[in-house]
Protein backbone atom coordinates (compact mmCIF):
# COMPACT_ATOMS: atom_id res chain seq x y z
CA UNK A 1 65.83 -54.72 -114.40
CA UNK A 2 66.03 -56.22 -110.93
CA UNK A 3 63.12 -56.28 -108.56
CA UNK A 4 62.98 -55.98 -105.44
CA UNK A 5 60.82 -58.55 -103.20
CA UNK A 6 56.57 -57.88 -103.57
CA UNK A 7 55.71 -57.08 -100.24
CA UNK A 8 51.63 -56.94 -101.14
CA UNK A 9 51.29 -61.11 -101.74
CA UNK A 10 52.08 -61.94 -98.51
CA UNK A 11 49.38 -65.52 -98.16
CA UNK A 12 46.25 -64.96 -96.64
CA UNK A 13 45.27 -67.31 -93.81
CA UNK A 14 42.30 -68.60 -95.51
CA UNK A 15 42.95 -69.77 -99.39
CA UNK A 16 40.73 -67.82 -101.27
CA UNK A 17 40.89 -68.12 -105.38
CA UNK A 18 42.52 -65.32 -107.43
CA UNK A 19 39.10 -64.00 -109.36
CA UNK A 20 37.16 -63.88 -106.67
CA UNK A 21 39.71 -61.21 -105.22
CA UNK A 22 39.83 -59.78 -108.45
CA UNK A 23 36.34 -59.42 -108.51
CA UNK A 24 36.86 -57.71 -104.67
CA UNK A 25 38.91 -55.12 -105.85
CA UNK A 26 36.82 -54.20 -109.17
CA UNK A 27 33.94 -53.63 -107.32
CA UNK A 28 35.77 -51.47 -105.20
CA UNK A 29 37.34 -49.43 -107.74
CA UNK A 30 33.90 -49.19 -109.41
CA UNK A 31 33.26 -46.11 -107.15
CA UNK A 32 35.00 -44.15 -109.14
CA UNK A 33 34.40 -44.31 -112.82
CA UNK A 34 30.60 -44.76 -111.56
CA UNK A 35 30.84 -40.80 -111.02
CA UNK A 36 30.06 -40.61 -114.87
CA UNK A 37 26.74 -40.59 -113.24
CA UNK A 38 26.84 -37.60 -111.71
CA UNK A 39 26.69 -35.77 -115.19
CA UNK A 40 23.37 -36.51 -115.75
CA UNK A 41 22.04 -34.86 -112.58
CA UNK A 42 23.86 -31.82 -113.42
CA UNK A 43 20.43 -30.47 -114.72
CA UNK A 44 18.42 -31.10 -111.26
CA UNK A 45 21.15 -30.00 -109.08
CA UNK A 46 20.99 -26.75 -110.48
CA UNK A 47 17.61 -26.51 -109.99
CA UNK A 48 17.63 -27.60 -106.28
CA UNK A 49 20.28 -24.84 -105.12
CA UNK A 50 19.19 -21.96 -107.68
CA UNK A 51 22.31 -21.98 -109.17
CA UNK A 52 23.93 -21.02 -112.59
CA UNK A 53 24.70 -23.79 -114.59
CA UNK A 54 27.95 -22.39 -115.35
CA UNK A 55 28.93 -23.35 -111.46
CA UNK A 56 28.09 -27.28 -112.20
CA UNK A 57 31.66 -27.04 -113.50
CA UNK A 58 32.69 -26.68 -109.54
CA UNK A 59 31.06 -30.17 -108.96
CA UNK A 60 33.60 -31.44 -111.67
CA UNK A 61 36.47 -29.73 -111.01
CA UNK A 62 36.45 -30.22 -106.97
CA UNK A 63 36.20 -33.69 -107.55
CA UNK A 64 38.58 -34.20 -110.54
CA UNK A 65 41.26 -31.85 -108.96
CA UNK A 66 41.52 -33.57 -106.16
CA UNK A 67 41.78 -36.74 -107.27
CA UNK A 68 44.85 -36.27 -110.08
CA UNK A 69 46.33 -34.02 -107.30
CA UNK A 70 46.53 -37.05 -105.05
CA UNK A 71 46.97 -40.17 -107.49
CA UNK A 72 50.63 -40.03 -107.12
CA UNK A 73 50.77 -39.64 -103.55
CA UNK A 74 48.13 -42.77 -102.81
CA UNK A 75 50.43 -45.33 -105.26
CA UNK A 76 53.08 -44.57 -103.36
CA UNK A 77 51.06 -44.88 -100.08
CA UNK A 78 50.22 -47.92 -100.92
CA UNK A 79 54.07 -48.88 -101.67
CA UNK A 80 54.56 -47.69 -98.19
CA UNK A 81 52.07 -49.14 -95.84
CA UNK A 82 50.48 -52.02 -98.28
CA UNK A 83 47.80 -51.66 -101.06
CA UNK A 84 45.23 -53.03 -99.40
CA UNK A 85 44.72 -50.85 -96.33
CA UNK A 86 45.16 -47.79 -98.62
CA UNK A 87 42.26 -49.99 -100.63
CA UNK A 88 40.03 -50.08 -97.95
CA UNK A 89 40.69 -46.36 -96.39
CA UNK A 90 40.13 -44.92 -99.95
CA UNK A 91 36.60 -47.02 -99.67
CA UNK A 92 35.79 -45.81 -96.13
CA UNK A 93 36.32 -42.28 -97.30
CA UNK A 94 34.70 -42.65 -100.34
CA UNK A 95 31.60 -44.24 -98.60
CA UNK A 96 31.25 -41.44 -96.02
CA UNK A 97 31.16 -38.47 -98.72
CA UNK A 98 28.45 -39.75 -101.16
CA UNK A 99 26.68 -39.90 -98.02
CA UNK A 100 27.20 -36.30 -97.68
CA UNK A 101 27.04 -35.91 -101.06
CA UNK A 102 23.23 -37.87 -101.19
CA UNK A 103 22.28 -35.42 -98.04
CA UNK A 104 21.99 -32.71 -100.23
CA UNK A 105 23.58 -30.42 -98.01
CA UNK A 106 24.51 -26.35 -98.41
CA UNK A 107 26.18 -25.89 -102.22
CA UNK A 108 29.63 -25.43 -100.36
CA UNK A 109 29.46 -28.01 -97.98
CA UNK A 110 28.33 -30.24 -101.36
CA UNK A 111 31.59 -28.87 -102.86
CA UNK A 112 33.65 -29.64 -100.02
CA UNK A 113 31.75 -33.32 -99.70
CA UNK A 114 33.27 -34.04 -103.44
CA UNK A 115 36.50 -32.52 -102.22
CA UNK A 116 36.71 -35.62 -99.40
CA UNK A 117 35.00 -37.91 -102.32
CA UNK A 118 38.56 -37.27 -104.50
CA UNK A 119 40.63 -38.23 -101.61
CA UNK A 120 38.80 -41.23 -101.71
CA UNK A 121 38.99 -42.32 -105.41
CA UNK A 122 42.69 -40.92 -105.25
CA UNK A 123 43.16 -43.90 -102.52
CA UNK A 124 40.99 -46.58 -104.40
CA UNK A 125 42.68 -45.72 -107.74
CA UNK A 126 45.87 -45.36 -106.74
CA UNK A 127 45.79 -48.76 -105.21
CA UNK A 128 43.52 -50.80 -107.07
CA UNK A 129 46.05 -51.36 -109.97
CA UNK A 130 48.96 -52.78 -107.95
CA UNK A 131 46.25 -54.93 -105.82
CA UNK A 132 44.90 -56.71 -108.84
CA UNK A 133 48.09 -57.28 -110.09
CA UNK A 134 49.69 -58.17 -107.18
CA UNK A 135 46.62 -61.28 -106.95
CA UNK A 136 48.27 -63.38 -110.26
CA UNK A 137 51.55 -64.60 -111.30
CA UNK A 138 54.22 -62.33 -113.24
CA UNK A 139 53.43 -64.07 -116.15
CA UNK A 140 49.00 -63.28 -115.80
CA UNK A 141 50.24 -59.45 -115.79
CA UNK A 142 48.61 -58.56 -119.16
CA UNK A 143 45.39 -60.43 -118.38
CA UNK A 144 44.97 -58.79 -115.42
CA UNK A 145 45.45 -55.35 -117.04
CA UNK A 146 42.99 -55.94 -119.57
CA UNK A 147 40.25 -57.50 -116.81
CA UNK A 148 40.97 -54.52 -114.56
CA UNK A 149 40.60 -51.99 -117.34
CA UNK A 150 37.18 -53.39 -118.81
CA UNK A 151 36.14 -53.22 -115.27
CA UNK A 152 37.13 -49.70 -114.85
CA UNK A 153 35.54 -48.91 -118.61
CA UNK A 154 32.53 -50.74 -117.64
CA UNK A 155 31.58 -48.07 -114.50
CA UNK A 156 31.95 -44.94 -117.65
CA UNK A 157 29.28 -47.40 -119.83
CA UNK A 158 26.75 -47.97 -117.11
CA UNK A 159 27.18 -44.63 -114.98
CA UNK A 160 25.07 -42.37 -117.35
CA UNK A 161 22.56 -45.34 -117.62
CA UNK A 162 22.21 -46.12 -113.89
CA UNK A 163 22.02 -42.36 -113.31
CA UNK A 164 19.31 -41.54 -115.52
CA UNK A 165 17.04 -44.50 -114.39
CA UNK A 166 17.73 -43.87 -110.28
CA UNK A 167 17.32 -40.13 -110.97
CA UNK A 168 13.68 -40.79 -112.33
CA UNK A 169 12.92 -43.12 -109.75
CA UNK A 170 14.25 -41.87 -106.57
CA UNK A 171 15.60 -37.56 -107.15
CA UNK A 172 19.19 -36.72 -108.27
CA UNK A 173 20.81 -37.32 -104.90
CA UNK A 174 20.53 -41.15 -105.69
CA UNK A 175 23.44 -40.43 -108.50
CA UNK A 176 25.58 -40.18 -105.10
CA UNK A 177 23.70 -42.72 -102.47
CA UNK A 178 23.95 -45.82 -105.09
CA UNK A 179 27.22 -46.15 -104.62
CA UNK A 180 27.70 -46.07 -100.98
CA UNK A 181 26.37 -49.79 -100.57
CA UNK A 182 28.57 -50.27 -103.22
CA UNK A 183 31.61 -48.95 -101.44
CA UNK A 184 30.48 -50.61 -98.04
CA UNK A 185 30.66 -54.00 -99.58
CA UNK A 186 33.82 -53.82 -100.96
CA UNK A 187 34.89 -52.53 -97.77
CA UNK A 188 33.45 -55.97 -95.79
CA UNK A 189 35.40 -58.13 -98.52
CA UNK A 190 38.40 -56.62 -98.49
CA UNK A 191 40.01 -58.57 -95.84
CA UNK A 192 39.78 -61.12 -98.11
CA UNK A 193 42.58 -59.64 -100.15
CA UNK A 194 46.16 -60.41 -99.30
CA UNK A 195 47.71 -58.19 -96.71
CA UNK A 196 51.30 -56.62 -97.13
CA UNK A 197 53.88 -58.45 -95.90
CA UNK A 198 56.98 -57.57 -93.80
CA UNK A 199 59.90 -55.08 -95.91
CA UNK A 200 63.11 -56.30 -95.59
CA UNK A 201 64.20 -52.25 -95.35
CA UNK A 202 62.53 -49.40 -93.70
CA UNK A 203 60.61 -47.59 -95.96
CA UNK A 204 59.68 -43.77 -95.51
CA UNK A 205 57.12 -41.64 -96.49
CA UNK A 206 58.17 -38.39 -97.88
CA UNK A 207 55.17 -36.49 -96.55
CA UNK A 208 56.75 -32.55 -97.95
CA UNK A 209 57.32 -33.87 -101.32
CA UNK A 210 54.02 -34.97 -101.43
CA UNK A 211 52.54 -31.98 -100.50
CA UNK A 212 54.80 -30.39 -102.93
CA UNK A 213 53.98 -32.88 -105.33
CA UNK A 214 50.13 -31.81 -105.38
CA UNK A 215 50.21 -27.91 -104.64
CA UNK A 216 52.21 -28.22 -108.38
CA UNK A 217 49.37 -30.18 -110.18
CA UNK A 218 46.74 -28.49 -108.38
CA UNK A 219 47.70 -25.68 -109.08
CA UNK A 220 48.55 -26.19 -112.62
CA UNK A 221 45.26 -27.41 -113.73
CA UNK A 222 43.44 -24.47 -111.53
CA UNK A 223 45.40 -21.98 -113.67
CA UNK A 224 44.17 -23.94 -117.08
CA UNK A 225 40.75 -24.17 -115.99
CA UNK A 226 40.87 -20.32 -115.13
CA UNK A 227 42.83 -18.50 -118.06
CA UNK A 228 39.38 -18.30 -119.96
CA UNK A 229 37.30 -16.50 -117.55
CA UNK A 230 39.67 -12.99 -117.58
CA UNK A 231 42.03 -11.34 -115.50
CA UNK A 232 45.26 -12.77 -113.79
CA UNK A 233 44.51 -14.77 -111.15
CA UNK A 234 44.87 -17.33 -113.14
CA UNK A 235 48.65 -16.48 -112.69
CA UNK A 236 48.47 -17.08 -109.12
CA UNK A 237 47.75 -20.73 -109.07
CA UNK A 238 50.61 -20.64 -112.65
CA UNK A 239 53.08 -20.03 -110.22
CA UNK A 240 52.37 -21.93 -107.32
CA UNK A 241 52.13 -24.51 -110.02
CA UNK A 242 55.56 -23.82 -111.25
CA UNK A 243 57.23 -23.65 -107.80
CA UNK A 244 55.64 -26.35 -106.57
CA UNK A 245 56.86 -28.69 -109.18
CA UNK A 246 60.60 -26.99 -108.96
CA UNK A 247 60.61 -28.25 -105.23
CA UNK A 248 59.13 -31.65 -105.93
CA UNK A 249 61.95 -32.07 -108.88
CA UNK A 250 64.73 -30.86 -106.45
CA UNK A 251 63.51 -32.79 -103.79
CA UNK A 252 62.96 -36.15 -105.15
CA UNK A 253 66.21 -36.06 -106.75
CA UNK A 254 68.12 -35.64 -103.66
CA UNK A 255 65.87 -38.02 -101.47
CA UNK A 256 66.73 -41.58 -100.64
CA UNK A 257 62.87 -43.00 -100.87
CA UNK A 258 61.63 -40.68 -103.57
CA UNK A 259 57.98 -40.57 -104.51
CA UNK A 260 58.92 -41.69 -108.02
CA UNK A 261 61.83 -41.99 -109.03
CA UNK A 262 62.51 -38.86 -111.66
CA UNK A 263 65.50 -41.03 -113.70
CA UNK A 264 62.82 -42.80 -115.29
CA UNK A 265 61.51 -39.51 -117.04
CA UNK A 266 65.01 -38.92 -118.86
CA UNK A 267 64.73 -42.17 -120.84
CA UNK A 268 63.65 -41.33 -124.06
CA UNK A 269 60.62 -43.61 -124.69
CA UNK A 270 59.38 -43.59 -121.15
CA UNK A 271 59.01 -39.34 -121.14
CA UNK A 272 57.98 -39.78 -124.71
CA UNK A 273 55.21 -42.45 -123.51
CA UNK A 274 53.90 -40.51 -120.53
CA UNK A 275 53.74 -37.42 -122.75
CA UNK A 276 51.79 -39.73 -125.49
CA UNK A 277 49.35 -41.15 -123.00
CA UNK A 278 48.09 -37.13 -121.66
CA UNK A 279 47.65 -36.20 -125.64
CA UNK A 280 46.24 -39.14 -126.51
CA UNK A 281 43.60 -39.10 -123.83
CA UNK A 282 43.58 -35.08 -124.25
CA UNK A 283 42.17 -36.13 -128.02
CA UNK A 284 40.11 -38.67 -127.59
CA UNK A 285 38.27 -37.15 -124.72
CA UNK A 286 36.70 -34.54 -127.32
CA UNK A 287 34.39 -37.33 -128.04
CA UNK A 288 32.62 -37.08 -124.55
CA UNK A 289 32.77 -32.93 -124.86
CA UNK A 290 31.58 -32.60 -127.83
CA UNK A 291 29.56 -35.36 -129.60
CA UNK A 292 26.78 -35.53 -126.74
CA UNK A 293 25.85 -31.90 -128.72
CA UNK A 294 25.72 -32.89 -131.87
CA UNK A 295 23.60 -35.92 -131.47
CA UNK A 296 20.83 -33.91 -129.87
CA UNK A 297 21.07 -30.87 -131.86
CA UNK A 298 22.14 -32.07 -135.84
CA UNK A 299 21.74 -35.88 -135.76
CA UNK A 300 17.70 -35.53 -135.55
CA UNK A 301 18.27 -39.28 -134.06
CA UNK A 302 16.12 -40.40 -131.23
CA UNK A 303 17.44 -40.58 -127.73
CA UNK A 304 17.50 -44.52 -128.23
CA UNK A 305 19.79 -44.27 -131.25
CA UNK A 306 21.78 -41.52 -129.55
CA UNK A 307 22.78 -43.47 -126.69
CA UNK A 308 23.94 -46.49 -128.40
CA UNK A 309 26.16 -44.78 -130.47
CA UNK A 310 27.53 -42.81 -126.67
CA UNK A 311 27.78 -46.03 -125.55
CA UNK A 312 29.57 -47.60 -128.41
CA UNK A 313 32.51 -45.53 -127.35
CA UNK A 314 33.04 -46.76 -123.76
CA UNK A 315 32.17 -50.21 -124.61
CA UNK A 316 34.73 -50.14 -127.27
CA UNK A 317 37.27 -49.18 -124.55
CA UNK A 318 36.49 -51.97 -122.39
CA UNK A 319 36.78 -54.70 -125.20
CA UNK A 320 40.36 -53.67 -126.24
CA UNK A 321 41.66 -53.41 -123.11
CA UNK A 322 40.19 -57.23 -122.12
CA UNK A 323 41.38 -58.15 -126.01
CA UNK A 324 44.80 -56.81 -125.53
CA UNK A 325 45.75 -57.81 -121.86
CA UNK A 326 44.36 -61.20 -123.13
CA UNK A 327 46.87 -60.72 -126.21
CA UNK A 328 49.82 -59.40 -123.91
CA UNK A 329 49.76 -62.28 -121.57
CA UNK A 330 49.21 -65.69 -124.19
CA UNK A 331 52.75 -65.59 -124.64
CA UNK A 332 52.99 -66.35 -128.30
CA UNK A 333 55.25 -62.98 -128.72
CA UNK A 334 57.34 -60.74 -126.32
CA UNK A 335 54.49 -59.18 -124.32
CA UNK A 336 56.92 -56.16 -124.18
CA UNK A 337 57.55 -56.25 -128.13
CA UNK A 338 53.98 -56.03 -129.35
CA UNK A 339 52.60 -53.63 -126.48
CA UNK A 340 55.23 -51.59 -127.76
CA UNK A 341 54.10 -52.07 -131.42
CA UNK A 342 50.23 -51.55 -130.22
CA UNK A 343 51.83 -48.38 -128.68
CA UNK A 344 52.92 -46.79 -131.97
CA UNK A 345 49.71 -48.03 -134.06
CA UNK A 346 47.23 -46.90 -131.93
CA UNK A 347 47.27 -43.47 -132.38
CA UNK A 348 47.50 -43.66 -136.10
CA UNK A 349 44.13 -45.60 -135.75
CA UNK A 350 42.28 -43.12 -133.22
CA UNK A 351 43.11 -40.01 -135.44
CA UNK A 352 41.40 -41.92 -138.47
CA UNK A 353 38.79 -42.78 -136.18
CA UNK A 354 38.46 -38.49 -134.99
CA UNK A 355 38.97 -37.45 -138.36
CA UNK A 356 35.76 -39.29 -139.37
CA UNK A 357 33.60 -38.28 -136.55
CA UNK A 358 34.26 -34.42 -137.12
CA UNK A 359 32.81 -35.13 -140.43
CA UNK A 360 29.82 -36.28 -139.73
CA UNK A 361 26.54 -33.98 -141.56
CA UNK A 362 23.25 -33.66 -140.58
CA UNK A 363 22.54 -37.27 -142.51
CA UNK A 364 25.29 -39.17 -141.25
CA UNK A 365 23.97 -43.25 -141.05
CA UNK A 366 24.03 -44.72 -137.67
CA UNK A 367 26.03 -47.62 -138.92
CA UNK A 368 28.90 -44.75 -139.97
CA UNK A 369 28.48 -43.17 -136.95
CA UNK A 370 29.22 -46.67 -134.52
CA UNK A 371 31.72 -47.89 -136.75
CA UNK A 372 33.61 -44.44 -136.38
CA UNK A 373 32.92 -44.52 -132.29
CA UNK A 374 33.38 -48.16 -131.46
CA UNK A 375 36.98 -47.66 -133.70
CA UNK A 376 38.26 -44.92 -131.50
CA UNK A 377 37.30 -46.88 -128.38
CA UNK A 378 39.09 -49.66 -129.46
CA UNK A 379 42.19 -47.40 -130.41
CA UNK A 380 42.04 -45.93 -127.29
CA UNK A 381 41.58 -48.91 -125.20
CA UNK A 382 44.43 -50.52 -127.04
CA UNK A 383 46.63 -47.76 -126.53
CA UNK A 384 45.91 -47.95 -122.82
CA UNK A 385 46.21 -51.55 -121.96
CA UNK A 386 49.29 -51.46 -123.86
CA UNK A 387 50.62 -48.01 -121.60
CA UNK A 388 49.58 -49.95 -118.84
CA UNK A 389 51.61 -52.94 -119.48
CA UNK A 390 54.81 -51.20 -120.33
CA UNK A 391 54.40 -48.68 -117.26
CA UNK A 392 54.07 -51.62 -114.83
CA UNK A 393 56.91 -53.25 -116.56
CA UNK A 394 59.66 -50.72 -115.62
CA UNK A 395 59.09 -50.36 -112.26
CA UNK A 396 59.83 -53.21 -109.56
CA UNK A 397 57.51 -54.87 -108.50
CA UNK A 398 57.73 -52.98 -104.80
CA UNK A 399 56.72 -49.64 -106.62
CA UNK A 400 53.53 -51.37 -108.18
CA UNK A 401 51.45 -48.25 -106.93
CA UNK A 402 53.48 -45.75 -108.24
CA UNK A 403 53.39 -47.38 -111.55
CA UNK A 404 49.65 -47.69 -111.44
CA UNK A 405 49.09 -44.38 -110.40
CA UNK A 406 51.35 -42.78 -112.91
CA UNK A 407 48.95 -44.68 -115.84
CA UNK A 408 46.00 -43.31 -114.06
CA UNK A 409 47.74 -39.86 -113.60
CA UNK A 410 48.35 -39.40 -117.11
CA UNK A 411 45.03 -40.24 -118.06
CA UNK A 412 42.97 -38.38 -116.15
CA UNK A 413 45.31 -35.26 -117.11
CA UNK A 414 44.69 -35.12 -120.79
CA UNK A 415 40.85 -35.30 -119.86
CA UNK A 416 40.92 -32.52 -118.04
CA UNK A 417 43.23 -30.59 -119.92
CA UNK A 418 40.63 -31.15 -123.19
CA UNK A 419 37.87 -30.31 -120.58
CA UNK A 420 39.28 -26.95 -120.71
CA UNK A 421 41.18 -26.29 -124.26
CA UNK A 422 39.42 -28.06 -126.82
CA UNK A 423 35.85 -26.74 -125.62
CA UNK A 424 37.37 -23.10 -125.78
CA UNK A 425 38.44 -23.88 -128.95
CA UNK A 426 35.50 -25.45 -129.61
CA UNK A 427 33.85 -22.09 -128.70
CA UNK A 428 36.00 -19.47 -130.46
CA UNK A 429 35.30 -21.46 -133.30
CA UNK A 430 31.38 -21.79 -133.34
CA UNK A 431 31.37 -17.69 -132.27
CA UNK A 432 33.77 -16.40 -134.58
CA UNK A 433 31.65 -18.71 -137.19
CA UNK A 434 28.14 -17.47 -136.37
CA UNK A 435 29.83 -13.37 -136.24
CA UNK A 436 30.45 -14.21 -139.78
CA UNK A 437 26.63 -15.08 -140.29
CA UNK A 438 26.60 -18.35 -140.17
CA UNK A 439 23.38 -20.14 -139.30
CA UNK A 440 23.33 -21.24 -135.25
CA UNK A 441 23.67 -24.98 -136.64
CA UNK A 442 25.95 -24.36 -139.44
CA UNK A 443 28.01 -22.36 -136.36
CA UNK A 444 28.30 -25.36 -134.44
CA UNK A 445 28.92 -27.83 -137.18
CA UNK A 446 32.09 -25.33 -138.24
CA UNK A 447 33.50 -25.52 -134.40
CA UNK A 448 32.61 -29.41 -134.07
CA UNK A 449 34.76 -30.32 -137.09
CA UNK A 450 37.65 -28.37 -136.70
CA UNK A 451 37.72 -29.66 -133.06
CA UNK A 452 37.65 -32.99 -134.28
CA UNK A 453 40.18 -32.74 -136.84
CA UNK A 454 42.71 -30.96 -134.64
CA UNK A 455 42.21 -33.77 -132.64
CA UNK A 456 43.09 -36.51 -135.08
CA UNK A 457 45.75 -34.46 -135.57
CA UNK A 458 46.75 -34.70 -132.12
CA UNK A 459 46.88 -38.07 -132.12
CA UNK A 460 49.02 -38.21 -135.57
CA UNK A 461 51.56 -36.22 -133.47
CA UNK A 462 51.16 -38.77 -130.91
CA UNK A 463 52.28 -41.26 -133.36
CA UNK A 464 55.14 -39.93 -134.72
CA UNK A 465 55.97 -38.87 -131.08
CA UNK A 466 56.34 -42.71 -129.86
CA UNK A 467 57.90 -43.65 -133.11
CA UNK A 468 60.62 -41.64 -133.40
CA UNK A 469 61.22 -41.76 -129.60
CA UNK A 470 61.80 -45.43 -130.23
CA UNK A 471 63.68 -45.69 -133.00
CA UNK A 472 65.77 -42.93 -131.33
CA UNK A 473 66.10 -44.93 -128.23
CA UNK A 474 67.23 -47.55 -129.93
CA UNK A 475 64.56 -49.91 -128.63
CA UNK A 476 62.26 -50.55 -131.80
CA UNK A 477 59.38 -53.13 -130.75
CA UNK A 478 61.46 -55.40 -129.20
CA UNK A 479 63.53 -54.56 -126.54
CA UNK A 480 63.41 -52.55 -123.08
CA UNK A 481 64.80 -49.36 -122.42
CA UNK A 482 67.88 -49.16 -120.69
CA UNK A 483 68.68 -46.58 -118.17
């Protein structure tokens, strides 16, 4: 595939080295995964407005929403008018809504605080990707991945953490003020990071498709979010969904500067792959619904022992994907060849590694139970550095944000689409179980494993999914997809 010229690596004025940039741009992008926080305050904000807890899923959702809504739109922004001032608007943004946030204003005026706080994480992630990359040499591509990622894993490790100590020290609205120093400083640095360069073409912003582009996903995971809570509303936001996504289609096939560039989705192992990465993540995210339950209700494990084994999870994450990008770039194989071969294996892995933790008892070791976390972490972790790789691989090197955002994109979908599915199956199950007369724990156990194993099963599909997609493509391990 031919690339067009980087525009991002234009030289700074002053030489500054590589990892110190790096480091820039992952403390920048630490804003966002840092939000993990946030879940342990969930308790005390309810308290403070006199709320149900049921509407702590409107903190979640505003945020979440808008983010995936926008993740698209901001890699491609960044295409447009250069990574880094997307970068450092996304920071500004972010910066100036956990302020608002940490005011503890009105409940709506919170909501519509986290609303602004997407938009900003939609900039930062959508950027951050093609930034880092853009810092290194072609050939550094999978180390970077696998630096950025453990960065990225390492805000979901210490967010709980952080926000359980600031909360005791300082009230729940430090979950939100933390991170505004955080996002300041980032901010002063960034002019340290290369600025984009001069196009040789005019390049355009397609400003309707983009707002076509996120009515559909907004409103698509609106209606998902909704179709368990009764009547047909829920249909609303189905269609807008639908025709929001039949204008984007039409409209980005027809436009000269497209978004992204919809060809790429009728190659085989690339619509198979983005498919893969949603259910993947979709399965492996029943981990964070679910398993935070079952230690405090059926492990009878201290809160010590409970989260090291929450944290085994995360931290597994963040080790494959600094293993594998360290892997994908010492050139001892075709980076493209074994990512695709990590691609196929992973999922196999994870479902063993789901299938195990839905059958944990009420005497399950500890050692069982972080050999059986820190293995899907590392599964999943693989599987993403190794998505992340190949994703960044297709496009040119001028669509570096589009790329990255797509990885992100998919990602965050399959979360939020388990956020919503597997807990209402989750439900159904544990209800229908205690109607029958189970006991309340022996309820819960029943919904927990099933969960589980439907999600190892998920990820089985997943497997066969990406393997028969390449053999069918023609591709095996070791070559790149043609057009």
């Amino acid at each position: 595939m031919t690339s067009a010229p980087d525009p991002q690596n234009a030289a700074p004025k002053t030489p500054v080295h590589p990892v110190r940039r790096l480091l820039i741009v992952g403390l920048g992008v630490l804003v966002a995964p840092l939000d993990s926080s946030v879940n342990v305050a969930f308790p005390y904000i309810t308290d403070h407005y006199s709320v149900a807890a049921s509407d702590m899923r409107l903190i979640v959702v505003s945020f979440i929403l808008t983010t995936i809504s926008l993740l698209l739109i901001a890699g491609r922004a960044g295409d447009v008018w250069g990574y880094r001032r997307v970068f450092q608007s996304g920071l500004l943004i972010s910066a100036a809504a956990l302020a608002l946030d940490a005011a503890a204003p009105p409940f709506p005026v919170l909501l519509a605080a986290r609303v602004i706080q997407g938009i900003g994480a939609a900039l930062i992630v959508g950027s951050g990707p093609a930034l880092a990359i853009g810092l290194f040499a072609e050939n550094r591509r999978g180390q970077v991945i696998g630096v950025y990622g453990m960065m990225f894993a390492a805000g979901l490790v210490a967010g709980p953490y952080l926000g359980g100590l600031l909360i005791d020290g300082f009230g729940w609205e430090a979950v939100f003020w933390y991170r505004v120093p955080v996002a300041l400083a980032a901010l002063a640095l960034s002019p340290l990071l290369p600025a984009p360069g001069a196009r040789e073409e005019t390049v355009q912003f397609d400003f309707t498709g983009a707002g076509m582009l996120g009515a559909g996903i907004a409103g698509l995971f609106i209606a998902v979010n909704m179709i368990w809570t009764g009547g047909g509303v829920w249909l609303v936001f189905a269609a807008i969904s639908v025709l929001g996504f039949a204008f984007f289609i039409r409209r980005q096939s027809h436009h000269p500067q497209p978004i992204i560039d919809l060809s790429y989705f009728r190659r085989p192992w690339f619509s198979s792959l983005a498919a893969a990465s949603v259910l993947v993540n979709l399965a492996s995210f029943v981990i964070m619904l679910l398993t935070p339950f079952y230690l405090r209700r059926i492990s009878g494990l201290g809160a010590g022992d409970a989260g090291l084994i929450l944290a085994s999870y995360p931290l597994g994450i963040a080790i494959a994907f600094l293993a594998t990008g360290k892997i994908l770039g010492a050139g001892q194989l075709s980076a493209r060849a074994l990512a695709a071969r990590l691609l196929i294996l992973a999922p196999l892995v994870q479902g063993a590694g789901l299938w195990l933790i839905g059958g944990w008892g009420a005497v399950a070791s500890l050692g069982a139970m972080l050999a059986a976390m820190g293995l899907t972490g590392l599964t999943l972790g693989m599987f993403q550095a190794a998505y992340f790789y190949t994703v960044t691989d297709e496009f040119p090197r001028s669509d570096r944000g589009v790329a990255g955002s797509l990885v992100e994109m998919t990602r965050s979908m399959g979360f939020v689409t388990a956020a919503s599915l597997l807990f209402e199956l989750f439900r159904i199950i544990s209800k229908t179980a205690a109607a029958g007369g189970a006991a309340p724990d022996a309820a819960f156990q029943a919904g927990y494993q099933t969960t589980f194993h439907l999600a190892a099963a998920i990820s089985v599909v997943v497997f066969a999914l990406v393997l028969l997609a390449s053999k069918a493509q023609g591709t095996g391990a070791n070559t790149k997809p043609t057009g």
